[in-house]
Structures are given as C-alpha cells and as structure tokens.
C-alpha atoms as a PDB file:
ATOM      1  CA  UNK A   1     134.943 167.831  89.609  1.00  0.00           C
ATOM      2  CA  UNK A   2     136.403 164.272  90.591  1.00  0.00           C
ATOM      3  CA  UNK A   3     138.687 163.725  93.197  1.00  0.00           C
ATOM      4  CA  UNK A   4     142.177 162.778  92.219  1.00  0.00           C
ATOM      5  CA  UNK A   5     144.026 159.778  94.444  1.00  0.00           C
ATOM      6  CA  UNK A   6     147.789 159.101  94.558  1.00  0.00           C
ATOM      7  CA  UNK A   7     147.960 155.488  95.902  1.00  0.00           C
ATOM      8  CA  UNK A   8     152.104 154.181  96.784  1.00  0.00           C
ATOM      9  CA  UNK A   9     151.750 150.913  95.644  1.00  0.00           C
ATOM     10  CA  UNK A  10     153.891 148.486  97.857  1.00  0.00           C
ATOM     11  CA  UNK A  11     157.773 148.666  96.390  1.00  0.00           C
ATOM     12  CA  UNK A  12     156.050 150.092  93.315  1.00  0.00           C
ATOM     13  CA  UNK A  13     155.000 152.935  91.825  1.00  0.00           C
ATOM     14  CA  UNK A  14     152.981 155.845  92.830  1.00  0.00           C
ATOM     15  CA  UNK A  15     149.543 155.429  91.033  1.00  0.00           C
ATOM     16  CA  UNK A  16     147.447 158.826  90.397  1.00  0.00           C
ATOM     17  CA  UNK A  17     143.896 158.119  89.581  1.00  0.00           C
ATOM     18  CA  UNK A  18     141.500 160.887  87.921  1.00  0.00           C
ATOM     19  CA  UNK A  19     141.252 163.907  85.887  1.00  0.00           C
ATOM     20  CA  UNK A  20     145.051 164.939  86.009  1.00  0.00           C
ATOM     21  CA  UNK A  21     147.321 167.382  84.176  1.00  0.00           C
ATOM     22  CA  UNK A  22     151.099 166.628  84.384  1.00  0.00           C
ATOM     23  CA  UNK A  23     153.534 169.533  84.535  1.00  0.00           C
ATOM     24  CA  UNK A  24     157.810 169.686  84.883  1.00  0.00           C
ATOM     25  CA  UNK A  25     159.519 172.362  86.378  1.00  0.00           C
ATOM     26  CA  UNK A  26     159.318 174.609  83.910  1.00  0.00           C
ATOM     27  CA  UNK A  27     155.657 174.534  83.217  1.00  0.00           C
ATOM     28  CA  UNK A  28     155.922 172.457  79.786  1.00  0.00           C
ATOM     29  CA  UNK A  29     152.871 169.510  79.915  1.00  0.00           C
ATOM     30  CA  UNK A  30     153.618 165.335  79.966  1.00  0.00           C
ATOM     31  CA  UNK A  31     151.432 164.175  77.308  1.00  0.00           C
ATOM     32  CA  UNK A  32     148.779 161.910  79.501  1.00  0.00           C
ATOM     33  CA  UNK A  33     146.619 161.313  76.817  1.00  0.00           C
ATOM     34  CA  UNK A  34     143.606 162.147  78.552  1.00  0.00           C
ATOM     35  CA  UNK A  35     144.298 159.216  80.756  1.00  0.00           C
ATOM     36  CA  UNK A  36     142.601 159.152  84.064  1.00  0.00           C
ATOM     37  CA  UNK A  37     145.309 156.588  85.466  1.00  0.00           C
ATOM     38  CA  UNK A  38     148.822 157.606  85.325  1.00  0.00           C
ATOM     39  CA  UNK A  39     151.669 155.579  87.096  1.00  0.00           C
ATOM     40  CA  UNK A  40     154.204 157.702  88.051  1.00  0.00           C
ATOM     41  CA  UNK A  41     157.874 156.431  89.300  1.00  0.00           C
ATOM     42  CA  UNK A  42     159.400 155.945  92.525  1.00  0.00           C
ATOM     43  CA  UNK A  43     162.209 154.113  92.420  1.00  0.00           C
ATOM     44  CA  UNK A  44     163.619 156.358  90.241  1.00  0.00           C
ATOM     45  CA  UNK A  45     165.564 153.876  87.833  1.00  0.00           C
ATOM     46  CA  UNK A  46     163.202 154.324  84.986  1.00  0.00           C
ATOM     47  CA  UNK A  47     164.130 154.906  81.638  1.00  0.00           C
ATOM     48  CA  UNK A  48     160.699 157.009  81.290  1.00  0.00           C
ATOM     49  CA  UNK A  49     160.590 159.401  84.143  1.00  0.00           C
ATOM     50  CA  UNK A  50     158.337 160.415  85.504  1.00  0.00           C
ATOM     51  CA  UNK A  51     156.348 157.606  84.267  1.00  0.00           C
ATOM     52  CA  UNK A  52     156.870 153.748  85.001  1.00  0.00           C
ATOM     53  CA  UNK A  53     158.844 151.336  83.316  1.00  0.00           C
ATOM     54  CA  UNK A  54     158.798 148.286  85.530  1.00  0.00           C
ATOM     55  CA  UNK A  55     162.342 149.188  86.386  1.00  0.00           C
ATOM     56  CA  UNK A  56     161.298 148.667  90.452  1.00  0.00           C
ATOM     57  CA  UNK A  57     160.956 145.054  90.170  1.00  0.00           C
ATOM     58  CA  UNK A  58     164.369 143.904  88.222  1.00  0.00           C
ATOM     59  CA  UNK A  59     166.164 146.139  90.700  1.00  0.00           C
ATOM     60  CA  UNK A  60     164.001 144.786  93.912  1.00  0.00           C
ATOM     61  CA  UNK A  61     163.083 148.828  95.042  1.00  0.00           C
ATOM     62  CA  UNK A  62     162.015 148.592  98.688  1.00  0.00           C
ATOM     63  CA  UNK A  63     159.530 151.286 100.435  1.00  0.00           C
ATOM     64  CA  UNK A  64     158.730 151.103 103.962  1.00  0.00           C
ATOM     65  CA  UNK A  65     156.884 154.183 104.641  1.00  0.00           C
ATOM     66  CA  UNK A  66     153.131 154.297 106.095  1.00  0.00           C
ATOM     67  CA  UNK A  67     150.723 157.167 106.550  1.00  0.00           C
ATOM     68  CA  UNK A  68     150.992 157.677 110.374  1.00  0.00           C
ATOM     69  CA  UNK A  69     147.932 157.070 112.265  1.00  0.00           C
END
C-alpha cells in the first residue's frame, strides 16, 4: 500500500497525495474520482469545501505555522 502525504502549501491549500478516500462527519464519501491528488482547503473561504477553489489568493490567506524541529 502507498503512503499518503498531506503537504500545507505556503498560504495555500493543504495538498493530499495518494490512494485516499474522503469522508464527512457523517460517514457519506466526497466523490475523488479515483484521484491520487486531492487539494483540500484551508483558508476556509471556498465555495467548494472541502476542496479548493483558489479562494486563498483573492482574499491574501496567510499561514505561519512550521512543523517544530
């Protein structure tokens, strides 16, 4: 089985890379198409959530955060 990686792009989106299944809260699946590259918001201004819209960069979104080393 392949790994799955969730990369924060910088004041972007959250990209998930691999074999993925997408759930909400009460269990009913996101359509993913099979795709092994998802891009998931952040911001949380898009008109698609959970997915991206590009909404981060008209509104200038911001993230600071770092893994600690």
């Amino acid at each position: 089985m392949e790994d799955v990686q969730i990369t924060a792009r910088e004041n972007g989106p959250y990209l998930v890379k691999g074999p993925i299944s997408l759930v909400d809260s009460d269990g009913n699946a996101y359509d993913v198409g099979g795709k092994e590259l998802v891009v998931l918001c952040r911001c949380g201004h898009s008109a698609n959530k959970p997915f991206c819209d590009g909404a981060h960069a008209k509104l200038g979104f911001t993230a600071t955060e770092r893994a600690k080393a």
